[in-house]
N, C-alpha and C. Protein backbone atom coordinates (compact mmCIF):
# COMPACT_ATOMS: atom_id res chain seq x y z
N UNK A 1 0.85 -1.18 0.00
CA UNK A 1 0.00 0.00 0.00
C UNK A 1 0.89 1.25 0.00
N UNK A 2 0.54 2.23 -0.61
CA UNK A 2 1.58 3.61 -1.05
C UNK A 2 0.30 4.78 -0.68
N UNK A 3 0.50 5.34 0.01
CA UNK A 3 0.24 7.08 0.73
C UNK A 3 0.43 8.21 -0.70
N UNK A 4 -0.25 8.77 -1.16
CA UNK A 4 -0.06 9.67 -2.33
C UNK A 4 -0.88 10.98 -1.61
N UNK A 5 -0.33 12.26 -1.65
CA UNK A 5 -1.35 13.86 -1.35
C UNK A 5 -0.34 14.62 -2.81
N UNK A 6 -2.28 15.22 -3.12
CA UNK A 6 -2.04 15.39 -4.23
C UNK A 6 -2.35 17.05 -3.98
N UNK A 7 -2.26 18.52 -4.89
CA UNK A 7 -2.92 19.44 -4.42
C UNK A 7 -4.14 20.14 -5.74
N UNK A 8 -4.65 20.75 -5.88
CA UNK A 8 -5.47 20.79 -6.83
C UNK A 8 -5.91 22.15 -6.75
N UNK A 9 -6.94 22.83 -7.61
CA UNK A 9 -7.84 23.85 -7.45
C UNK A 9 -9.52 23.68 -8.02
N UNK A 10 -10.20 24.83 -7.44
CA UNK A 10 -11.51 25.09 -8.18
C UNK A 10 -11.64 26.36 -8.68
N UNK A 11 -11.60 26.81 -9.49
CA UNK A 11 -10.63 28.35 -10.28
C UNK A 11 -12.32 28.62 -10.68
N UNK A 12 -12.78 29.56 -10.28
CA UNK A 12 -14.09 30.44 -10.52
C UNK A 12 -13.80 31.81 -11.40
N UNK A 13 -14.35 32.46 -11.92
CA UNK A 13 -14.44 33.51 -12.47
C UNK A 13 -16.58 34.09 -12.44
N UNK A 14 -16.37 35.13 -12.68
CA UNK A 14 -17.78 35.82 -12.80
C UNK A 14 -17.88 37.04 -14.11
N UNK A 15 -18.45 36.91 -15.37
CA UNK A 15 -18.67 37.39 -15.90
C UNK A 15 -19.80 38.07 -16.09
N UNK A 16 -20.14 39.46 -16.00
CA UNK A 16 -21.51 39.84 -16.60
C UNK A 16 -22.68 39.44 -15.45
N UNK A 17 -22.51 39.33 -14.63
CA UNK A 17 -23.01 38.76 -13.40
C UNK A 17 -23.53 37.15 -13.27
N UNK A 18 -22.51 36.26 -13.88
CA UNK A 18 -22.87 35.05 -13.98
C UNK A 18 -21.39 34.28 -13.43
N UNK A 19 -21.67 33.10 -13.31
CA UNK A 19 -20.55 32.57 -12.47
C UNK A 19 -20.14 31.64 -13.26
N UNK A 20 -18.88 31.35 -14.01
CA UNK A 20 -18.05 30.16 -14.57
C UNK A 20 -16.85 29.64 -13.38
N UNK A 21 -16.79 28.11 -13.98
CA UNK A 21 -15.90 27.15 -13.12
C UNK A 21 -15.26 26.91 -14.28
N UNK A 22 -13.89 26.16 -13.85
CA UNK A 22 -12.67 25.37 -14.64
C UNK A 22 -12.96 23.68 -14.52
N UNK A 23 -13.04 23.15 -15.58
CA UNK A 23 -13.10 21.79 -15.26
C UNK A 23 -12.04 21.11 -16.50
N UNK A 24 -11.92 20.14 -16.66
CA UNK A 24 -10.62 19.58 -17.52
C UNK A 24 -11.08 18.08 -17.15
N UNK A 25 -10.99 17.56 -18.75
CA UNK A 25 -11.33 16.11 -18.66
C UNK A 25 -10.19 15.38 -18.94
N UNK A 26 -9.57 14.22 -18.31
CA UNK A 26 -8.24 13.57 -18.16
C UNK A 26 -7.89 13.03 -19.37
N UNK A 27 -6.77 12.98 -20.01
CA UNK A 27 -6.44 12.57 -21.56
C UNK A 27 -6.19 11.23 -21.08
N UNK A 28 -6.08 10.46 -19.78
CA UNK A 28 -6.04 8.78 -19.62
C UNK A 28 -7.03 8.48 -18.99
N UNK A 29 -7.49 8.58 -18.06
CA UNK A 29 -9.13 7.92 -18.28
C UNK A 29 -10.30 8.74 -18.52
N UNK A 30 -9.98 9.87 -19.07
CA UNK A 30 -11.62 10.59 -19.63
C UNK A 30 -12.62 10.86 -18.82
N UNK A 31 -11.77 11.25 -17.69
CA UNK A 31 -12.84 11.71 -17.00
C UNK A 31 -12.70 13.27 -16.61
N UNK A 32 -13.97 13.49 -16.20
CA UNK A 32 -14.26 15.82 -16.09
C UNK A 32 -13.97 15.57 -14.43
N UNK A 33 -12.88 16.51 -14.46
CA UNK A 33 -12.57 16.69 -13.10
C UNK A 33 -11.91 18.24 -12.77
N UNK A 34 -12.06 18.60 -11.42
CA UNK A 34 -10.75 19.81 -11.28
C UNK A 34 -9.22 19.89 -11.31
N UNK A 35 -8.40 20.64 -11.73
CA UNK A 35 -6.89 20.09 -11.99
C UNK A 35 -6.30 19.53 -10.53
N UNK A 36 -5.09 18.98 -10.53
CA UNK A 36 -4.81 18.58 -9.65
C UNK A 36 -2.98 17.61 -10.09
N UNK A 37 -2.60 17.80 -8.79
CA UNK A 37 -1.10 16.94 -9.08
C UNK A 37 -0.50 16.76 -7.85
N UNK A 38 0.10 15.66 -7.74
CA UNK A 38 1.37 14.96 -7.08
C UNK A 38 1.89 15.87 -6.13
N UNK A 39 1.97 16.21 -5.05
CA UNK A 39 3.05 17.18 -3.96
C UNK A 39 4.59 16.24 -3.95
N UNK A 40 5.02 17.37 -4.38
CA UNK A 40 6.56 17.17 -4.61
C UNK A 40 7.08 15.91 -5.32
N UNK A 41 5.96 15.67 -6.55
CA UNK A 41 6.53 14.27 -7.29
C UNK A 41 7.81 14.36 -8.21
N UNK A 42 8.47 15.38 -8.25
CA UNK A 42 9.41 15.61 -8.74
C UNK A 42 10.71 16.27 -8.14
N UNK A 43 12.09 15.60 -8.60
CA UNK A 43 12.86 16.75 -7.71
C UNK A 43 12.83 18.20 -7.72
N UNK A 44 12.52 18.42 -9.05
CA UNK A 44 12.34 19.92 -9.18
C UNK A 44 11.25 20.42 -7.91
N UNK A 45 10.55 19.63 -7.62
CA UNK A 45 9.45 20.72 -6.61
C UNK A 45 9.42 20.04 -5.35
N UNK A 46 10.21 19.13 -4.88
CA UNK A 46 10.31 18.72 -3.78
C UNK A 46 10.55 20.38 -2.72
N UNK A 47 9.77 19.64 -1.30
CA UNK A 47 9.62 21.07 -0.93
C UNK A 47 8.19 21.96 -1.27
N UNK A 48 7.67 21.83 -1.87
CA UNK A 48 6.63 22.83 -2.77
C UNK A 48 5.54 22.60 -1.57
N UNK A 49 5.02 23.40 -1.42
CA UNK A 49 3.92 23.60 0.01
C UNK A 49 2.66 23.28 -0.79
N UNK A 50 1.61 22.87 -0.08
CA UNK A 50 0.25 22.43 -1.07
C UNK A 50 -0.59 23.26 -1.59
N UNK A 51 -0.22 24.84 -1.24
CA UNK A 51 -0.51 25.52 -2.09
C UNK A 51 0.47 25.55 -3.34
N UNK A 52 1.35 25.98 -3.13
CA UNK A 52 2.36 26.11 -4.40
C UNK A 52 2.29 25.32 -5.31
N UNK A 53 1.87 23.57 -5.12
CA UNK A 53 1.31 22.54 -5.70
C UNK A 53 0.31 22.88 -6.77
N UNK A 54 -0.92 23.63 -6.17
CA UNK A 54 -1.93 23.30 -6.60
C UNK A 54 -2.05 25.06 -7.57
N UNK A 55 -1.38 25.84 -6.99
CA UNK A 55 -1.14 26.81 -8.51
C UNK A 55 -0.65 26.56 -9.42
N UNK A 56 0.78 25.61 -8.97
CA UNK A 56 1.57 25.11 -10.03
C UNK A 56 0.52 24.25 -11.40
N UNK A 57 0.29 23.48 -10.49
CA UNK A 57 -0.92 22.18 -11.19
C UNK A 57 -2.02 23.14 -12.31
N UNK A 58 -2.32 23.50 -11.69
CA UNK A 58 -3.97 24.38 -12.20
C UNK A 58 -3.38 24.77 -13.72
N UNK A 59 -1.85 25.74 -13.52
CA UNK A 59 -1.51 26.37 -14.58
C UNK A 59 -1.16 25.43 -15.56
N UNK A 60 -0.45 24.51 -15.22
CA UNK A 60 0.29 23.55 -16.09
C UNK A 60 -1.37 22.70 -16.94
N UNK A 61 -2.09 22.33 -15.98
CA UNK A 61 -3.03 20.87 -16.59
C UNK A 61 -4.21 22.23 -17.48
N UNK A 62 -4.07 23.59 -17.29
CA UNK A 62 -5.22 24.24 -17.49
C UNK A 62 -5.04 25.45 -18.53
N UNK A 63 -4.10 25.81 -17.78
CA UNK A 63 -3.43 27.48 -18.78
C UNK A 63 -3.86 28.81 -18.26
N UNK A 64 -4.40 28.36 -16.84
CA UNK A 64 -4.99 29.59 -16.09
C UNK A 64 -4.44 29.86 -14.34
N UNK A 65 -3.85 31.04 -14.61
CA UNK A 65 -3.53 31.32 -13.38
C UNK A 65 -4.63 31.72 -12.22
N UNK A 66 -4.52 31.07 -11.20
CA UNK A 66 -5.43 31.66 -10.36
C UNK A 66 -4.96 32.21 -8.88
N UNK A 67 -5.67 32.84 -7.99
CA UNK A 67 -5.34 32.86 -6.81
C UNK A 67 -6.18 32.22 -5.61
N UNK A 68 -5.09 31.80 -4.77
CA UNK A 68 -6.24 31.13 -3.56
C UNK A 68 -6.75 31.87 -2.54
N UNK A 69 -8.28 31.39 -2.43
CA UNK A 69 -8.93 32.30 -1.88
C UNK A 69 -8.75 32.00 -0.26
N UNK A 70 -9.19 30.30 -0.44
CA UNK A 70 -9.00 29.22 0.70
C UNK A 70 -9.20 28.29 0.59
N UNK A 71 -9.01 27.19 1.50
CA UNK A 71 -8.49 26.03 1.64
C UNK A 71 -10.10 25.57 1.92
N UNK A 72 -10.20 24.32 0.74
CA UNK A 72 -11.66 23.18 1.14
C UNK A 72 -11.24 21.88 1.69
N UNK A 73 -12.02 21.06 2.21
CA UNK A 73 -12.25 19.99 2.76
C UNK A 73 -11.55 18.98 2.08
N UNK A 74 -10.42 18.51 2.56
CA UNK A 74 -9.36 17.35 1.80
C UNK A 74 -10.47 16.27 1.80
N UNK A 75 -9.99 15.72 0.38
CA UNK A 75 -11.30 14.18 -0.16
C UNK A 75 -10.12 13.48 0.06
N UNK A 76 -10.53 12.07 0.27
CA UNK A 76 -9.47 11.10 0.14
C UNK A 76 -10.46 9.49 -0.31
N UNK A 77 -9.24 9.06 -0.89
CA UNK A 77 -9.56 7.66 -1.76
C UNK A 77 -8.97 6.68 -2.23
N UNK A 78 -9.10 5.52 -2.46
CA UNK A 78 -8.38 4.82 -2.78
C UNK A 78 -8.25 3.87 -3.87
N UNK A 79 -6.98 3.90 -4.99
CA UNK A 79 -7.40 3.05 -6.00
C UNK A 79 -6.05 2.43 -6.07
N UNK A 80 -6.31 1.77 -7.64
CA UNK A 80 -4.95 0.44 -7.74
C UNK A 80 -4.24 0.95 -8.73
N UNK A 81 -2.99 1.25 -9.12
CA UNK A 81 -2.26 1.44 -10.10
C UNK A 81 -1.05 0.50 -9.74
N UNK A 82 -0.60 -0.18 -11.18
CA UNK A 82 0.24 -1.14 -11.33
C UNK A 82 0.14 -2.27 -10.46
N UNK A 83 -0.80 -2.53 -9.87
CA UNK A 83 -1.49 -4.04 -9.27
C UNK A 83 -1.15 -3.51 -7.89
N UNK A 84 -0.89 -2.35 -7.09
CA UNK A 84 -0.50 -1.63 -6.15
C UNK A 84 -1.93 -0.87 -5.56
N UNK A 85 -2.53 -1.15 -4.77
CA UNK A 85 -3.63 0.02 -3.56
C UNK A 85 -2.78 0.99 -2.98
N UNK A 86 -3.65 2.24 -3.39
CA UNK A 86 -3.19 3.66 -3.11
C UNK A 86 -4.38 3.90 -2.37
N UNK A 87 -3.85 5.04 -1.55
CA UNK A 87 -4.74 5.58 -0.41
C UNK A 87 -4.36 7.19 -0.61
N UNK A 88 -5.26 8.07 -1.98
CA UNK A 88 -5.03 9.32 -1.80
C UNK A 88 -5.36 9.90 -1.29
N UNK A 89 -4.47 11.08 -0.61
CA UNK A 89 -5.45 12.23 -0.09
C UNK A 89 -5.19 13.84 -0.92
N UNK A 90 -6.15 15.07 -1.47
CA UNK A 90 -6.36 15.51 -2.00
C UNK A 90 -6.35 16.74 -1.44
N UNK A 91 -6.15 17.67 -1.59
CA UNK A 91 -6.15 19.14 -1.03
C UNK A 91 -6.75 20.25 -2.26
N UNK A 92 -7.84 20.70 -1.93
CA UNK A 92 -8.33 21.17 -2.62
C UNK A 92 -8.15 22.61 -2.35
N UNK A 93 -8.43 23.74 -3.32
CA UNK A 93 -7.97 25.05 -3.00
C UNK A 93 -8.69 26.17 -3.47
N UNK A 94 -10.01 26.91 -3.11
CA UNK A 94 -10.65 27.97 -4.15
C UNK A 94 -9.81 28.99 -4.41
N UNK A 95 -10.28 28.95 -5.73
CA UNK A 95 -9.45 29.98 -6.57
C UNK A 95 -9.73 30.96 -7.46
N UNK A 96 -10.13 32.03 -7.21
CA UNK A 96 -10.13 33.31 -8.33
C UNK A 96 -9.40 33.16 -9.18
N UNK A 97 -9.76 33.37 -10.45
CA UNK A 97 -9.39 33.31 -11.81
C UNK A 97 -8.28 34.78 -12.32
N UNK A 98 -7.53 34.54 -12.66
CA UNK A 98 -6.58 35.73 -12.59
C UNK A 98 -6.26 36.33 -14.12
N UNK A 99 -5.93 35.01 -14.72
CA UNK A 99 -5.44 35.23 -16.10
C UNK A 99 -5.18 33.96 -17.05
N UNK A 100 -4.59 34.05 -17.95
CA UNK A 100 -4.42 32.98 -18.79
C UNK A 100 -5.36 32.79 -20.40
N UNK A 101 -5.60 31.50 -20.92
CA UNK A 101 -5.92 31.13 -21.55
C UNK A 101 -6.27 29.38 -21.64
N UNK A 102 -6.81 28.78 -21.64
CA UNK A 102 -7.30 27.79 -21.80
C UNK A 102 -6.68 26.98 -22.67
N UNK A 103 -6.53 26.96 -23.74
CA UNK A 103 -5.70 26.81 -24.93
C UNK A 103 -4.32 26.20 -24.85
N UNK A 104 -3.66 27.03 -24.01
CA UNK A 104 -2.65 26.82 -23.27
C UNK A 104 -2.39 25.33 -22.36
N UNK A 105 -3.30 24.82 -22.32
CA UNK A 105 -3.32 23.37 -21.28
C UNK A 105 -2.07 22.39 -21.67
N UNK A 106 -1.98 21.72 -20.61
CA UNK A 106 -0.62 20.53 -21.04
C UNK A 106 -1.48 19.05 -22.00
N UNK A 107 -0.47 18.34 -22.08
CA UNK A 107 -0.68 17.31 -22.67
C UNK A 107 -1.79 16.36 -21.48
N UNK A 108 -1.51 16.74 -20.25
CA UNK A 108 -2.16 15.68 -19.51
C UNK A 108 -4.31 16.26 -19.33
N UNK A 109 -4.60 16.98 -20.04
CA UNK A 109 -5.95 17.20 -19.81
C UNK A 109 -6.08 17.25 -21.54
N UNK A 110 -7.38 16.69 -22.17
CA UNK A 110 -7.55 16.96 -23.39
C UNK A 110 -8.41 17.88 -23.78
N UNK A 111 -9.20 18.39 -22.85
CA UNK A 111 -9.87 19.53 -23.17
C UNK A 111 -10.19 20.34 -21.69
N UNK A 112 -10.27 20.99 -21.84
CA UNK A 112 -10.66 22.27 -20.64
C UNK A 112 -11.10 23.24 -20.91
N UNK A 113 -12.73 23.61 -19.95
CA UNK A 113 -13.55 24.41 -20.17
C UNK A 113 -14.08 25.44 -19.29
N UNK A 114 -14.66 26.50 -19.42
CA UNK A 114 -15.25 26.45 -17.95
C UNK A 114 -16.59 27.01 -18.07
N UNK A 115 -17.52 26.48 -17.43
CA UNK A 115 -18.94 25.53 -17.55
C UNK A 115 -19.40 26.78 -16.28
N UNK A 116 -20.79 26.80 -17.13
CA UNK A 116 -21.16 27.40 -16.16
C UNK A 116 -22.00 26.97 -14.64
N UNK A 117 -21.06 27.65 -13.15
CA UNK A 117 -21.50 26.98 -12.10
C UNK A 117 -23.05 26.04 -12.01
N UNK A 118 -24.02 26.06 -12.62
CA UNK A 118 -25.35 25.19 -12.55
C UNK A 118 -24.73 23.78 -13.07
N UNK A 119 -23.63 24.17 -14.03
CA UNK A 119 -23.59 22.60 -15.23
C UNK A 119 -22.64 21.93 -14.57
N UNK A 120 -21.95 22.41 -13.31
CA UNK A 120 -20.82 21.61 -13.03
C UNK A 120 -20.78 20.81 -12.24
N UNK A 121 -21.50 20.35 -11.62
CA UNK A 121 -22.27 19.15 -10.83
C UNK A 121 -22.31 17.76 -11.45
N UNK A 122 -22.91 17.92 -12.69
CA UNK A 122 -23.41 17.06 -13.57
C UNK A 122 -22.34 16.78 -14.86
N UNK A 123 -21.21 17.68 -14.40
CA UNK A 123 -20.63 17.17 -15.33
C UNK A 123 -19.00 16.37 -15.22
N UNK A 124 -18.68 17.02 -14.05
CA UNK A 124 -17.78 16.06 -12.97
C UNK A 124 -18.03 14.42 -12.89
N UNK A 125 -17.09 13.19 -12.98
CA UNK A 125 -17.14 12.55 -13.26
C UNK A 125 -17.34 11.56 -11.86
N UNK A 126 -16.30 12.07 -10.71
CA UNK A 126 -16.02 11.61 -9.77
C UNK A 126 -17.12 11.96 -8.16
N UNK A 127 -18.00 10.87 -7.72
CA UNK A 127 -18.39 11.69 -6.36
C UNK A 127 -17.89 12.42 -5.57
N UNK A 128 -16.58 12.03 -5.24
CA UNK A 128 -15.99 12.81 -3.97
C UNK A 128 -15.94 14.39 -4.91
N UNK A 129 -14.89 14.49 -5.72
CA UNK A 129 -15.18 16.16 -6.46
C UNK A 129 -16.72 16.22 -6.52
N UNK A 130 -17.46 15.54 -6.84
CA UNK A 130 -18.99 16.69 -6.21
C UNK A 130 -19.51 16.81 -5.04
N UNK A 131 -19.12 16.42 -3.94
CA UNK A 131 -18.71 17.18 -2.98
C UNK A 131 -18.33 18.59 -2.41
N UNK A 132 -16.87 17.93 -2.92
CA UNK A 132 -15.68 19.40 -2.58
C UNK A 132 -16.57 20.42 -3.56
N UNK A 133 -17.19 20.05 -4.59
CA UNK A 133 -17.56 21.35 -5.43
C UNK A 133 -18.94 21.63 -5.14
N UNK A 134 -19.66 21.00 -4.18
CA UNK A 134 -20.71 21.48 -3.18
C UNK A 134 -20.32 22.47 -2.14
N UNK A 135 -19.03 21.92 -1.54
CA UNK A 135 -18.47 23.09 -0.57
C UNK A 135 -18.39 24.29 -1.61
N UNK A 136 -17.77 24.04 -2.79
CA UNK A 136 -16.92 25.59 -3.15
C UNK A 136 -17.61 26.25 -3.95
N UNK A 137 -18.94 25.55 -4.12
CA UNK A 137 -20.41 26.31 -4.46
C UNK A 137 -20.80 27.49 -3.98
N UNK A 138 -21.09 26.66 -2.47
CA UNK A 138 -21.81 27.28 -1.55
C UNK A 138 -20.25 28.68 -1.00
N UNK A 139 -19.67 28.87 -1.19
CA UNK A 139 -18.42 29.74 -0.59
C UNK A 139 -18.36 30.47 -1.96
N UNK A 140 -18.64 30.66 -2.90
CA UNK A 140 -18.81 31.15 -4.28
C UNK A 140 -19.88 32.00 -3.59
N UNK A 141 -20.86 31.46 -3.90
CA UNK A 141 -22.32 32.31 -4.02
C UNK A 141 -22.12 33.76 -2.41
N UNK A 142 -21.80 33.09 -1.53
CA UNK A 142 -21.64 33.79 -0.41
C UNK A 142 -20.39 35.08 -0.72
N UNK A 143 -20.03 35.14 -1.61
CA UNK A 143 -18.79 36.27 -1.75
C UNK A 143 -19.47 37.64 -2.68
């Protein structure tokens, strides 16, 4: 069994008085999720605090810089890679939308959008992220 914390974001923006989210569907299993990556899976970022993680992440899997507003409710879970049980845990991070482009995304998301807050419930692949994006709903609307 292998321990994995990963850090991630939920990158909001508000246009015109309407509310868009960031979502990105995985180029290996196809699924709509929020960005997210590995804490310190590399030497280059060993060290990297779980925020620094999860800006890093957002920009790289997305093409959008954001800022954190605050810290949501760590999900945790567990699956099998390479005939191996993992036990992740997840750090999630709200995030104001700062800048960027979409376009811009890495190789590891194949498309990335951002949906407007009603559609993003339903379009998330994973329970636990509809959850965390119940919390960062409800902390949206309240601002």
């Amino acid at each position: 069994m292998k321990f994995e914390f990963s850090a991630g974001g939920i990158v909001y923006k508000r246009e015109q008085g309407n509310i868009y989210v960031l979502v990105a569907k995985h180029s290996g299993y196809h699924g709509w999720v929020f960005p997210k990556g590995l804490i310190g899976d590399k030497k280059e970022f060993e060290g990297q605090s779980k925020e620094e993680t999860a800006l890093r992440e957002v920009e790289e899997e997305t093409g959008v810089v954001g800022e954190i507003l605050r810290s949501l409710t760590p999900i945790t879970y567990w699956y099998v890679h390479g005939g191996e049980r993992r036990r992740k845990t997840v750090y999630y991070f709200l995030m104001r939308f700062i800048s960027g482009d979409t376009s811009r995304h890495d190789a590891e998301m194949e498309e990335v959008e951002w949906l407007p807050e009603s559609k993003v419930r339903d379009r998330l692949t994973f329970a636990n992220e509809k959850e965390v994006w119940d919390e960062a709903k409800q902390l949206i609307i309240e601002r």
